[in-house]
N, C-alpha and C. Protein backbone atom coordinates (compact mmCIF):
# COMPACT_ATOMS: atom_id res chain seq x y z
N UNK A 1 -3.37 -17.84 30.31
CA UNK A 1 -2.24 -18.53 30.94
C UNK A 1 -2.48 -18.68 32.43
N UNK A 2 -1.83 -19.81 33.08
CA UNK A 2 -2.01 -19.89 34.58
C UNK A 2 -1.22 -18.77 35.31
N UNK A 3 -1.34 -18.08 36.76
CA UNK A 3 -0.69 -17.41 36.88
C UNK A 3 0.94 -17.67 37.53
N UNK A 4 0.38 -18.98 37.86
CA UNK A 4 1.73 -19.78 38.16
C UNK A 4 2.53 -18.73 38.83
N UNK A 5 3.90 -18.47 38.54
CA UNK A 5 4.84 -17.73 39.36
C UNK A 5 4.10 -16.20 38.86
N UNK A 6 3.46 -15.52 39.15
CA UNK A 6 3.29 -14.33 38.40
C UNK A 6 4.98 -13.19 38.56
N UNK A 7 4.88 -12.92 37.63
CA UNK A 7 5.86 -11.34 37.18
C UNK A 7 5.24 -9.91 37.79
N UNK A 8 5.92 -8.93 38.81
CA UNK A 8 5.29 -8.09 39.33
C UNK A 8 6.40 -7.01 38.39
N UNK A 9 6.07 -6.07 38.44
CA UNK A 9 6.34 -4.87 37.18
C UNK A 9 6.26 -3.46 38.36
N UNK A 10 6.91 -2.67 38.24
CA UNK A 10 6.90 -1.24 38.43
C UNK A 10 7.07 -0.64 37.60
N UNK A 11 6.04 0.15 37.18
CA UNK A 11 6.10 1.86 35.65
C UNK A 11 7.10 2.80 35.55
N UNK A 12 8.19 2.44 35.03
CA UNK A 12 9.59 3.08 35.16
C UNK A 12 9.28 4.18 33.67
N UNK A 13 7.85 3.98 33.10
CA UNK A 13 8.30 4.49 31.85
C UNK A 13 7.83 6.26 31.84
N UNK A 14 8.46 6.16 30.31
CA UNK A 14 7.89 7.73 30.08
C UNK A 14 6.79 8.30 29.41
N UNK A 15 6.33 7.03 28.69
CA UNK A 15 5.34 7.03 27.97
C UNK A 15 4.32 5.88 28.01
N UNK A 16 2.70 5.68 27.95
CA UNK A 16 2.30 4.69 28.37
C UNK A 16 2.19 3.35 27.16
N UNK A 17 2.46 1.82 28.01
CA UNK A 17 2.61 0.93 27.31
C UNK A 17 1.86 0.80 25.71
N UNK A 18 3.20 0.05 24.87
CA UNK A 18 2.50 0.33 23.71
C UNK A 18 1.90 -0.86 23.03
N UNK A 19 2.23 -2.00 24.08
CA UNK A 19 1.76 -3.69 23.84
C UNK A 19 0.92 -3.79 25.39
N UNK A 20 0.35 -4.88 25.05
CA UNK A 20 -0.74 -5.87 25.79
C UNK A 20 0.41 -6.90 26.32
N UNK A 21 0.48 -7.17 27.88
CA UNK A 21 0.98 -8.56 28.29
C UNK A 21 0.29 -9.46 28.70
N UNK A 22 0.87 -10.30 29.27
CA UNK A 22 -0.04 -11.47 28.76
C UNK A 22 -1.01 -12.17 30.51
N UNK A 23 -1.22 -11.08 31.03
CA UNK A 23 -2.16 -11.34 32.02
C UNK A 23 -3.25 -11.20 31.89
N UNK A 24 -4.36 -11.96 32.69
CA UNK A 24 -5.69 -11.25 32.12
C UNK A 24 -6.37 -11.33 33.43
N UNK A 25 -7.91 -10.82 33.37
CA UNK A 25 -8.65 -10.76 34.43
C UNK A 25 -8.89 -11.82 35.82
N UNK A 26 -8.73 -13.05 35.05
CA UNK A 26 -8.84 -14.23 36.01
C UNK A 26 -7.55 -14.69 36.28
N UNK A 27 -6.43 -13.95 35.88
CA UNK A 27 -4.85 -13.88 36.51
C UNK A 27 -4.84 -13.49 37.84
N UNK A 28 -5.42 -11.85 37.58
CA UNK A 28 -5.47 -10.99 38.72
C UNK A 28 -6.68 -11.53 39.77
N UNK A 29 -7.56 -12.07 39.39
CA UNK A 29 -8.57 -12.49 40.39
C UNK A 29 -7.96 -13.35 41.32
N UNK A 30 -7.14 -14.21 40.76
CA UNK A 30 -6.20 -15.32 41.69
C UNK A 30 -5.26 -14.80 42.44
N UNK A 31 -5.03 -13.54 42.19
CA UNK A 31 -4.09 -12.75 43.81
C UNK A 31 -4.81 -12.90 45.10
N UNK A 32 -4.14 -12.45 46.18
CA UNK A 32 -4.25 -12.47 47.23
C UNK A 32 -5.34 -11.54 47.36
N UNK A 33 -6.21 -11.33 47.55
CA UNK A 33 -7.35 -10.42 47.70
C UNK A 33 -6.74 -8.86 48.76
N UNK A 34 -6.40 -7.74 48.49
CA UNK A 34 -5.66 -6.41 48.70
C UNK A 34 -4.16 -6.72 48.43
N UNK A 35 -3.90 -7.23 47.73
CA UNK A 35 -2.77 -7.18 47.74
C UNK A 35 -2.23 -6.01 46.34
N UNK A 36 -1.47 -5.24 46.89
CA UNK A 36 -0.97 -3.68 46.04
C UNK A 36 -0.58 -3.60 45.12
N UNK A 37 -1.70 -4.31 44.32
CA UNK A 37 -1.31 -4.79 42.67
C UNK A 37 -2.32 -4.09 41.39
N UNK A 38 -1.96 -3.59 40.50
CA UNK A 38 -3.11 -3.13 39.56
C UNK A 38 -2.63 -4.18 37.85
N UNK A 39 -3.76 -3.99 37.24
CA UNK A 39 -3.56 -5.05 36.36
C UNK A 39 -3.92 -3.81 35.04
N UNK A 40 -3.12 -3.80 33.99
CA UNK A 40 -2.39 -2.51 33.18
C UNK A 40 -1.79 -3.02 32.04
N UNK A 41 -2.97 -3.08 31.18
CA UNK A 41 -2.77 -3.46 29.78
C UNK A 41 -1.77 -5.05 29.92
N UNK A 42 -2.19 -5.84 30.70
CA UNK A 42 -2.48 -6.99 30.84
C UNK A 42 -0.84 -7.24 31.40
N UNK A 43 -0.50 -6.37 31.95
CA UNK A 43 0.97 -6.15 33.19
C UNK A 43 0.35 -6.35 35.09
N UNK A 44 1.00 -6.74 35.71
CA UNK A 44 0.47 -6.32 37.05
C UNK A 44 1.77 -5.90 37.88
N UNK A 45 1.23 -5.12 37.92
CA UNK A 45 2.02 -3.68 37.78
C UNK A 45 1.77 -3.18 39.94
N UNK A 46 2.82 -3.05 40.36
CA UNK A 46 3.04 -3.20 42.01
C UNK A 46 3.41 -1.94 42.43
N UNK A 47 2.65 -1.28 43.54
CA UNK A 47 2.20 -0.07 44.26
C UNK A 47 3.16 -0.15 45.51
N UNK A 48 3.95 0.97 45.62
CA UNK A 48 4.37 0.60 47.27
C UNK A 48 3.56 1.58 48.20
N UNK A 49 4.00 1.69 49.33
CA UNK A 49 2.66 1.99 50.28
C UNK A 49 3.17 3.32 50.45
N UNK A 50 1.96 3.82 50.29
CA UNK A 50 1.79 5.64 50.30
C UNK A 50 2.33 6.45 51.34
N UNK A 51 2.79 7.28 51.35
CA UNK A 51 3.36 7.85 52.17
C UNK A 51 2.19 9.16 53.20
N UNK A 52 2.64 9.12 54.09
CA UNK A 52 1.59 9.47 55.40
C UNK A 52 1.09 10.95 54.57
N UNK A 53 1.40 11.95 54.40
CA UNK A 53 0.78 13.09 53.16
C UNK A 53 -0.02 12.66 52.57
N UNK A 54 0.15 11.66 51.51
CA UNK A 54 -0.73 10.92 50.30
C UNK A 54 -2.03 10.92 51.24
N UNK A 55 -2.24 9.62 52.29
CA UNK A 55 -2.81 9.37 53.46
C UNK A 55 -3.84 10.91 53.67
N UNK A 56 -3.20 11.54 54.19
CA UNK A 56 -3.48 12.60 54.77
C UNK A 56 -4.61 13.54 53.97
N UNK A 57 -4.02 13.87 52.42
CA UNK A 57 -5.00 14.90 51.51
C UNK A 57 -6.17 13.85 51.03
N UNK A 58 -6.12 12.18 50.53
CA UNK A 58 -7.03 11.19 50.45
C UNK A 58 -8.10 11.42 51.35
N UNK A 59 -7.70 11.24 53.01
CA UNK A 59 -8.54 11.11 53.68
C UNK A 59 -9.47 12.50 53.46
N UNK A 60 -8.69 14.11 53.41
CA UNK A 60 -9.76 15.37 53.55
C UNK A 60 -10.66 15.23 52.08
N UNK A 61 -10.24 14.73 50.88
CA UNK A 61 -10.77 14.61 50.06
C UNK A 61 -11.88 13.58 50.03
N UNK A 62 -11.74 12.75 50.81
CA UNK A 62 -12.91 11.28 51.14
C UNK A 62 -14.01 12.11 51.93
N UNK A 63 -13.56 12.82 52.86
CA UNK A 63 -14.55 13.87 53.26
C UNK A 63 -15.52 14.71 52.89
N UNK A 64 -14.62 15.33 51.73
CA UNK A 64 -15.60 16.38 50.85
C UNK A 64 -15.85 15.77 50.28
N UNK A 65 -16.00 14.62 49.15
CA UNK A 65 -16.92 13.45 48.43
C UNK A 65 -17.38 12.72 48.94
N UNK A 66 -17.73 12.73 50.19
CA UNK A 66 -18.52 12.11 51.31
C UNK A 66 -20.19 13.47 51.35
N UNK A 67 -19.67 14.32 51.23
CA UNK A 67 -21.07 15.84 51.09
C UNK A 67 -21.64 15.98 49.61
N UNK A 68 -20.42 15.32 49.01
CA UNK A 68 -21.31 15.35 47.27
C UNK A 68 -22.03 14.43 47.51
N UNK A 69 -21.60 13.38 47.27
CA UNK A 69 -22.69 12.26 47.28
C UNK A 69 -23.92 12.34 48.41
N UNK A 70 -23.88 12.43 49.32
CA UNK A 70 -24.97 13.41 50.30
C UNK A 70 -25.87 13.82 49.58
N UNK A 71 -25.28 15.11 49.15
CA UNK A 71 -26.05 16.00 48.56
C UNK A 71 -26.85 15.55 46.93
N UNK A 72 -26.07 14.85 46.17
CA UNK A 72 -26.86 14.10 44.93
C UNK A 72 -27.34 12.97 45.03
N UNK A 73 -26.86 12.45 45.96
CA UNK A 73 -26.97 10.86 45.90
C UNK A 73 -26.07 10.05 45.14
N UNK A 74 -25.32 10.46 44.49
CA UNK A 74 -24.26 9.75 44.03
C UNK A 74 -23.13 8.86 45.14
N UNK A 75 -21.82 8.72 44.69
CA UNK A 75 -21.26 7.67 45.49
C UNK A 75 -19.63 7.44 45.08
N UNK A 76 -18.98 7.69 46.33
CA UNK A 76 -17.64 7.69 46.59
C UNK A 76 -17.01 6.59 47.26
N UNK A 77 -15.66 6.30 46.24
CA UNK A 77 -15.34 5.67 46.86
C UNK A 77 -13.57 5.44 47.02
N UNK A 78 -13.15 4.86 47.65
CA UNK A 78 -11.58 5.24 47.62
C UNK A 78 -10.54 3.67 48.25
N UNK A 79 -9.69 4.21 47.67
CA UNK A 79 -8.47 3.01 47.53
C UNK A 79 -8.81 2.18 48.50
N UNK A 80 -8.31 0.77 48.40
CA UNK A 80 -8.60 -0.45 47.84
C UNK A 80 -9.76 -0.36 47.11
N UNK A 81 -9.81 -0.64 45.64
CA UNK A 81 -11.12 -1.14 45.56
C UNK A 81 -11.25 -1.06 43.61
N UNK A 82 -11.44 -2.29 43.34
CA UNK A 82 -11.20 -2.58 42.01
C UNK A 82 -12.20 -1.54 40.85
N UNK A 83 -11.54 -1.23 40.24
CA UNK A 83 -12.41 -0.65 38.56
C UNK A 83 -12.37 -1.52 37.19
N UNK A 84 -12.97 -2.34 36.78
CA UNK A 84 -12.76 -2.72 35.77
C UNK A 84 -13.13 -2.33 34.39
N UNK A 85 -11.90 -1.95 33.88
CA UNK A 85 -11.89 -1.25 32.49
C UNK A 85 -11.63 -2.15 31.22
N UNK A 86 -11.29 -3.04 31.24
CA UNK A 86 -11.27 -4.42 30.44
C UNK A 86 -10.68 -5.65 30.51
N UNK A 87 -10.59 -6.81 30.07
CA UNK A 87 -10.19 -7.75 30.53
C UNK A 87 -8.73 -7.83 30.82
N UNK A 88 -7.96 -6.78 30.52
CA UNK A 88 -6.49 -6.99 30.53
C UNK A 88 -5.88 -5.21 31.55
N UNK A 89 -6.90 -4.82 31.92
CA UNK A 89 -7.35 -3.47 33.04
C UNK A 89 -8.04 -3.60 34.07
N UNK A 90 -7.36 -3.89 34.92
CA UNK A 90 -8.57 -3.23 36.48
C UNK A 90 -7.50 -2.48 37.04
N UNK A 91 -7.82 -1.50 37.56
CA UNK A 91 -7.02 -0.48 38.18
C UNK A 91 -7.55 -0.05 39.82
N UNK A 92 -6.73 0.55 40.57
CA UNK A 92 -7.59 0.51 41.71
C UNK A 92 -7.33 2.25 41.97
N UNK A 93 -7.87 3.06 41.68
CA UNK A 93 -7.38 4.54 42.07
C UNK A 93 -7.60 4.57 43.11
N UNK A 94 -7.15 6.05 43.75
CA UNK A 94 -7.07 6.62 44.97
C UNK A 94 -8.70 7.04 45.85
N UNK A 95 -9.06 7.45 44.55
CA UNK A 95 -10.39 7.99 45.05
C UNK A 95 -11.27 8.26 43.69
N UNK A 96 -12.82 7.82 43.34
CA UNK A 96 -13.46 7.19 42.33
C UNK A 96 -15.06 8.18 42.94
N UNK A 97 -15.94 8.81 42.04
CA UNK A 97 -16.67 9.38 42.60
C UNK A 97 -17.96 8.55 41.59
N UNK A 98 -18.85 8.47 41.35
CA UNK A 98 -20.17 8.07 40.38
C UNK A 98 -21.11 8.97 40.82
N UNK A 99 -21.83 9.62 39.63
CA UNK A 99 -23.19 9.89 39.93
C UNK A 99 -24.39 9.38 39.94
N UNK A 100 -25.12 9.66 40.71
CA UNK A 100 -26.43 8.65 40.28
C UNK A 100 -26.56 8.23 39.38
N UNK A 101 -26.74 9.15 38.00
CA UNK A 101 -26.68 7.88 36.78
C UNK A 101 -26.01 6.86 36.88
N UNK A 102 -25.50 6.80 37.26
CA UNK A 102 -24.34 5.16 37.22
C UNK A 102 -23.59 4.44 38.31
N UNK A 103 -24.80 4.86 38.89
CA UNK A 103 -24.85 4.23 40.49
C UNK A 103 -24.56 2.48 39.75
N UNK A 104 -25.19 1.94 39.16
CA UNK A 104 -25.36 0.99 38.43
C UNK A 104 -24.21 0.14 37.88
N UNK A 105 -23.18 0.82 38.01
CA UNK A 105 -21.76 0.18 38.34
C UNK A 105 -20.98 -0.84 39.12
N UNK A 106 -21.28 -0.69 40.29
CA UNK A 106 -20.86 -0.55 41.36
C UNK A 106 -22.17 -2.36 41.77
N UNK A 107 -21.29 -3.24 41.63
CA UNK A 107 -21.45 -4.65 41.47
C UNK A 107 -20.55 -5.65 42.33
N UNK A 108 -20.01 -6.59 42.53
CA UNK A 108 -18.86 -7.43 42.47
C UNK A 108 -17.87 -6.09 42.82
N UNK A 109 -17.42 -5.76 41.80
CA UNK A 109 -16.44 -4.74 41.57
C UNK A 109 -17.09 -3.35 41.03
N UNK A 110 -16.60 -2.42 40.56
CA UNK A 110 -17.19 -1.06 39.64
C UNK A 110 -16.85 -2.23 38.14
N UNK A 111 -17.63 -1.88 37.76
CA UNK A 111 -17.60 -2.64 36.46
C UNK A 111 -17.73 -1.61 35.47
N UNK A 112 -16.72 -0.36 34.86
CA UNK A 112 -17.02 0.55 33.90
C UNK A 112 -15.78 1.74 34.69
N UNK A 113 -16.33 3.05 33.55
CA UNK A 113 -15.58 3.68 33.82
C UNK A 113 -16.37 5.13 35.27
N UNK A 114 -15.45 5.24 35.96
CA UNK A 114 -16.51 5.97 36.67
C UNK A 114 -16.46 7.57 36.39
N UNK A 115 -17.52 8.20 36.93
CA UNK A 115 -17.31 10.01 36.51
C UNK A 115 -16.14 10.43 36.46
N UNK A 116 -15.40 10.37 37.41
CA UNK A 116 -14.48 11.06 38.14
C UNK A 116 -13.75 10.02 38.89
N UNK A 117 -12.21 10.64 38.46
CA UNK A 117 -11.30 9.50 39.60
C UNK A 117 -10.10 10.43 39.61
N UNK A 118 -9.92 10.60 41.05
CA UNK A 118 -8.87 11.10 41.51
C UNK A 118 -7.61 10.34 41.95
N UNK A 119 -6.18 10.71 41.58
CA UNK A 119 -5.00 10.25 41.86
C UNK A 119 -4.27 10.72 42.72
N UNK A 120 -3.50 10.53 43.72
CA UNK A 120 -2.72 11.42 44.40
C UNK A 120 -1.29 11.13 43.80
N UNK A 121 -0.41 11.85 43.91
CA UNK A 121 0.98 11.89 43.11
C UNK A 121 1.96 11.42 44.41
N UNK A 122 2.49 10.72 43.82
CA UNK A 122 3.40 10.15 45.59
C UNK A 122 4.85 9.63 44.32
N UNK A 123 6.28 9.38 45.05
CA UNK A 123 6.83 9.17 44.16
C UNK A 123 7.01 7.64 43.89
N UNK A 124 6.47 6.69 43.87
CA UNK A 124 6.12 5.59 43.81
C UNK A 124 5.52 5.97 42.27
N UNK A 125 4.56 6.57 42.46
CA UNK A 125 3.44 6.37 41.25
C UNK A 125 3.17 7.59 40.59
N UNK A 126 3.87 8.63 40.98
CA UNK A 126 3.84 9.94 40.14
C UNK A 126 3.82 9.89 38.55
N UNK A 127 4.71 8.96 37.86
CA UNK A 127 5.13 8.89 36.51
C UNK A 127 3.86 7.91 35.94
N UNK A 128 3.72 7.42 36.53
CA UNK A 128 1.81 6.03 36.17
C UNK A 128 0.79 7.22 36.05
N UNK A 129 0.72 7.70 37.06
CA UNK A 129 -0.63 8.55 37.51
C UNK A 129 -0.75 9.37 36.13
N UNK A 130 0.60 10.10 35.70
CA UNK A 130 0.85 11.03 34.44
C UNK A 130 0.80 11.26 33.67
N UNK A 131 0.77 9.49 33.12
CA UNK A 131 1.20 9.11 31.88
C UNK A 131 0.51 7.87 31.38
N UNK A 132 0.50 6.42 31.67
CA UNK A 132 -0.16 5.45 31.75
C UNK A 132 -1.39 5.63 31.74
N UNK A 133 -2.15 5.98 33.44
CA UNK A 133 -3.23 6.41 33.95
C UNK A 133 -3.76 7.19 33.17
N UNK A 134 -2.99 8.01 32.87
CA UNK A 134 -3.67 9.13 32.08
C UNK A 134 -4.22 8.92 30.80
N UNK A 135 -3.72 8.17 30.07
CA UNK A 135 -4.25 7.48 28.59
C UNK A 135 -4.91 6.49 28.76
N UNK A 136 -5.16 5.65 29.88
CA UNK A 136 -6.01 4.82 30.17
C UNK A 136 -7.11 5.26 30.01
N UNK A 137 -7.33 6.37 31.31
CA UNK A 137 -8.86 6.95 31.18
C UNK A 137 -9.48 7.75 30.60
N UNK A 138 -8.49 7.53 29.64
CA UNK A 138 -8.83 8.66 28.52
C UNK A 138 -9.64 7.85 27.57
N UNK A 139 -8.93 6.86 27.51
CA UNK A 139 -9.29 5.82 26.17
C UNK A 139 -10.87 4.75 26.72
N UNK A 140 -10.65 4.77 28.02
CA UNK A 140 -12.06 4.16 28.80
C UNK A 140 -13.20 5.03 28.96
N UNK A 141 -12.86 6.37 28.78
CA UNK A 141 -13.89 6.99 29.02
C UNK A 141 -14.62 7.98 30.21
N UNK A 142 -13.49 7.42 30.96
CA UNK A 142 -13.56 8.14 32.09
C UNK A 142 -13.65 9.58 32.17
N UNK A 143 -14.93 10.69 32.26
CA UNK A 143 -15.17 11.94 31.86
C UNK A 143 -14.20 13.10 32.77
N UNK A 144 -14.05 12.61 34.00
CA UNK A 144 -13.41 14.06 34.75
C UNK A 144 -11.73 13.10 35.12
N UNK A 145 -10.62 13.72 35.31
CA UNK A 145 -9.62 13.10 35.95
C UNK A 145 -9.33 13.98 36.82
N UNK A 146 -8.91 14.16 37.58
CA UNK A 146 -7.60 14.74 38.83
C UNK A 146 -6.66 14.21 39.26
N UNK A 147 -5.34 15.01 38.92
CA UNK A 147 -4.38 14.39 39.09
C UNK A 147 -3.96 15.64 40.47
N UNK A 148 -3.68 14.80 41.53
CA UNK A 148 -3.45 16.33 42.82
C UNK A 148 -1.94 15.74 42.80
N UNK A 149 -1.23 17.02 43.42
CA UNK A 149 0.23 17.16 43.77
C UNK A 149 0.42 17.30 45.09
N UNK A 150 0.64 16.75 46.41
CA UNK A 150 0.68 17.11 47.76
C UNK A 150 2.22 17.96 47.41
N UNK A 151 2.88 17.58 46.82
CA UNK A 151 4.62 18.51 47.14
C UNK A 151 4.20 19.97 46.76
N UNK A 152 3.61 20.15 45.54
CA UNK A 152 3.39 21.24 44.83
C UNK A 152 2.47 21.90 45.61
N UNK A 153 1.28 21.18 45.53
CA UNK A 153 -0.09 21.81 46.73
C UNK A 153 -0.57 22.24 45.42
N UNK A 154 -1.13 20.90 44.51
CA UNK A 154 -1.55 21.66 43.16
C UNK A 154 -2.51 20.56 42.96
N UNK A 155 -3.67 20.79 41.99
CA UNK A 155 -4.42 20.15 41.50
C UNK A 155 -4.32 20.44 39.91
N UNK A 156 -4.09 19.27 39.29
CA UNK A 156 -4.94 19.40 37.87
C UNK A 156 -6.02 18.88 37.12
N UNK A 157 -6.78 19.40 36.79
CA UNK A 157 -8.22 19.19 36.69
C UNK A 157 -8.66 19.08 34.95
N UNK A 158 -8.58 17.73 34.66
CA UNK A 158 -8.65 17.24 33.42
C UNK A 158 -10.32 16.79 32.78
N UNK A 159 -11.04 17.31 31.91
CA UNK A 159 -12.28 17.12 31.51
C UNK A 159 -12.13 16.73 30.23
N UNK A 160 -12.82 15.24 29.79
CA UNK A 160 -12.69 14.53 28.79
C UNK A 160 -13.41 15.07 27.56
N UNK A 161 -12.57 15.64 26.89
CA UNK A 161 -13.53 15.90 25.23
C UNK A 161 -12.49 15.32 23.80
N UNK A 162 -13.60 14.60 23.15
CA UNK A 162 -13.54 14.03 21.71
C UNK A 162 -12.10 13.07 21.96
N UNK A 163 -12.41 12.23 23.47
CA UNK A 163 -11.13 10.98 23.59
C UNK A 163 -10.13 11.72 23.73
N UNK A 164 -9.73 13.20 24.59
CA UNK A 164 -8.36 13.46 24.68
C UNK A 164 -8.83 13.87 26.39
N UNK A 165 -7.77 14.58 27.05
CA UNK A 165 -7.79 15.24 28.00
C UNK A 165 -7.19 16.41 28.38
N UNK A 166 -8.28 17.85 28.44
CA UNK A 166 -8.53 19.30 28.34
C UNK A 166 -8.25 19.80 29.57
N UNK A 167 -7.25 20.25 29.79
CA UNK A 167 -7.03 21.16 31.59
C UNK A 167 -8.02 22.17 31.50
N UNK A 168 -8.65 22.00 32.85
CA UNK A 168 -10.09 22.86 32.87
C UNK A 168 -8.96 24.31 34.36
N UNK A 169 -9.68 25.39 33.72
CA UNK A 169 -9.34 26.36 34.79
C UNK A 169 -10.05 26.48 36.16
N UNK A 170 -9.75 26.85 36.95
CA UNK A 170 -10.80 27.41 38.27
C UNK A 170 -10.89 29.05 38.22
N UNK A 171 -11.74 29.08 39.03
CA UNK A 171 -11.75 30.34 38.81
C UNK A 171 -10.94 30.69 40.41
N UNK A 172 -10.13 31.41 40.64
CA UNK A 172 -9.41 31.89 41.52
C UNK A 172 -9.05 30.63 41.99
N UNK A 173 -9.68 30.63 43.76
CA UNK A 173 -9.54 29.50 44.65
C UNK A 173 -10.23 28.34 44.63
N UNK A 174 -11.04 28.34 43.83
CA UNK A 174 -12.11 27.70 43.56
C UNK A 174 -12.54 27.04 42.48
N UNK A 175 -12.89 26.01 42.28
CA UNK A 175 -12.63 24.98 40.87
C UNK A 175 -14.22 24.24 41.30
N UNK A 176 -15.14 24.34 39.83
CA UNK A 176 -16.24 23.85 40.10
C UNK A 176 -16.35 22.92 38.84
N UNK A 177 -16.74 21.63 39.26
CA UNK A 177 -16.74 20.58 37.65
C UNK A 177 -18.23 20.65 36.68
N UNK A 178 -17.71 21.04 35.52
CA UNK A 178 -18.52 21.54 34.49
C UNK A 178 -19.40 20.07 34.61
N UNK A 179 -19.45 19.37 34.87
CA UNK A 179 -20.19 18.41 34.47
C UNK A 179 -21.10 17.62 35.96
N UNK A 180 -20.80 17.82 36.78
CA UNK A 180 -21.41 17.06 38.16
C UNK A 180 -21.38 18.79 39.43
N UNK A 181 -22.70 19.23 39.34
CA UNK A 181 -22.90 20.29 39.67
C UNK A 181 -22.54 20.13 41.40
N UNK A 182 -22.59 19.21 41.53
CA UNK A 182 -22.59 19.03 43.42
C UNK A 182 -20.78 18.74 43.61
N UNK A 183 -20.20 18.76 42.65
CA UNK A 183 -19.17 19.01 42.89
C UNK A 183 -18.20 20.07 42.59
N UNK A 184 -17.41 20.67 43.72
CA UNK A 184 -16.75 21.97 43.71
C UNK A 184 -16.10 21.87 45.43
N UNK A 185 -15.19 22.66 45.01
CA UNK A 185 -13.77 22.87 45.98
C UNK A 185 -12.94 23.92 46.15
N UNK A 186 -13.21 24.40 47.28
CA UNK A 186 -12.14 25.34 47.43
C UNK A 186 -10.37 24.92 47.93
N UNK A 187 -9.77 25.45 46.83
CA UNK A 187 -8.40 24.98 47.06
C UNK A 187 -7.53 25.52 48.10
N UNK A 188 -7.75 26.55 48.29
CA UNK A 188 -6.90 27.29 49.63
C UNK A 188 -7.04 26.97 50.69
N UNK A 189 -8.85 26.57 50.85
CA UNK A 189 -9.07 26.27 52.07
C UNK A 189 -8.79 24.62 52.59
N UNK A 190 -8.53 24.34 50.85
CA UNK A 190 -8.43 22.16 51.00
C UNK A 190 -6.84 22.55 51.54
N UNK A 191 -6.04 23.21 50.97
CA UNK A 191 -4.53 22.71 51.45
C UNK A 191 -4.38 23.32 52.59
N UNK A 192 -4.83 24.83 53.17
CA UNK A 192 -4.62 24.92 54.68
C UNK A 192 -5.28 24.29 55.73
N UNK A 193 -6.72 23.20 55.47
CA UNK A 193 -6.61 21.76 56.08
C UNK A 193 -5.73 20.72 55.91
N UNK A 194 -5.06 20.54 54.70
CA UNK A 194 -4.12 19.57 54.41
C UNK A 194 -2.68 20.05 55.71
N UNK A 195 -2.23 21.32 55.77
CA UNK A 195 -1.37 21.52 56.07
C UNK A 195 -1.47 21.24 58.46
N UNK A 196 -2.51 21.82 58.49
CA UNK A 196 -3.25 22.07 59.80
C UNK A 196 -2.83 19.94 60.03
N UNK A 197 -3.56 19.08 59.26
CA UNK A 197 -3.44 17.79 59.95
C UNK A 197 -1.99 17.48 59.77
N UNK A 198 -1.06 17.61 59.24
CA UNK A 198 0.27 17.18 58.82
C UNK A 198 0.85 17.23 60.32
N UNK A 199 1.72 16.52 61.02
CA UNK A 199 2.56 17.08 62.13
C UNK A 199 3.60 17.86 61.87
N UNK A 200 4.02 18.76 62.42
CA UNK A 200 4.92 19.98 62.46
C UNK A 200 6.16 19.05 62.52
N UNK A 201 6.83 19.43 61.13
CA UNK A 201 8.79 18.96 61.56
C UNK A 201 9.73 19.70 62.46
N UNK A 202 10.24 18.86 63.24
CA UNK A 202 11.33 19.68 64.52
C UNK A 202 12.23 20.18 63.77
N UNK A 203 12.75 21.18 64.03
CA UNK A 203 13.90 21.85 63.05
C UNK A 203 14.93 21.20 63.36
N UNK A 204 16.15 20.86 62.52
CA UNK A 204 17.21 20.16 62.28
C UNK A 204 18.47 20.78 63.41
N UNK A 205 18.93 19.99 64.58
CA UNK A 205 19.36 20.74 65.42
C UNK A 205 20.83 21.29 64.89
């Protein structure tokens, strides 16, 4: 279909879509090029703008997947920036990691599913990230997920086996991914940087 007036959508749901709409890849290509749109089982589906926190743990996390890839040669990359998971899916996550094997992606657009893709939880997109997102990359293939919590100061750390998604433990402070050895994180020390860049709130007079 042309995209003519397109229909913009926000994920009000509780569970992820159980039909296909009727957008498709060369719908979404005809947007405005960044414009805060993801395309979701053939919905295009509208992002509002992150809140300065979100901002904040993205950027220390772009950092430390800035030393993986360093260190393997693999390759990070983070919001804006298209994934295409099928003709009626491109999604744009927060932050997207590849390993060398599949450097080979990474085209036009990422064309596939990548190692690892991290979400930040903001309340815009908390209930997508959860739920939607979450069966998306489950069903694409996508091997590691993270879903982080800035309110909570929590990470959950999801590893793909037999098409479902398995909460993996850390060990104490520290969470190392069974599958991409150059990646690992210390959590105490990620949120008391998270907390250190935040500006201090004036107390309520």
């Amino acid at each position: 279909m042309s995209i003519g007036s397109p229909h913009f959508e926000e994920f009000k749901g509780f569970t992820p879509y159980s039909t296909v709409g009727p957008y498709r890849a060369k719908d979404y290509d005809s947007l405005e090029e960044g414009a805060p749109y993801e395309l979701i089982r053939g919905r295009l589906i509208m992002s509002p703008s992150p809140l300065p926190i979100h901002q904040t743990v993205l950027r220390i996390l772009s950092r430390k997947f800035g030393d993986f890839e360093e260190s393997a040669d693999g390759l990070c990359y983070i919001a804006p920036i298209d994934v295409v998971l099928s003709n009626d899916t491109i999604v744009q996550p927060d932050l997207l990691y590849l390993s060398e094997r599949r450097r080979d992606l990474v085209k036009k657009r990422i064309e596939g599913p990548p190692d690892l893709i991290v979400e930040i939880l903001s309340p815009g997109t908390g209930r997508r990230d959860k739920t939607e997102k979450l069966d998306l990359y489950a069903k694409y293939g996508v091997a590691e997920y993270w879903i982080v919590d800035p309110a909570m100061q929590a990470f959950e750390f999801l590893l793909l086996e037999n098409g479902k998604y398995v909460v993996q433990q850390q060990s104490g402070d520290r969470y190392q991914s069974p599958r991409l050895p150059e990646v690992t994180i210390d959590l105490a020390a990620f949120w008391a940087e998270v907390e250190r860049r935040l500006p201090k709130q004036k107390p309520t007079p």
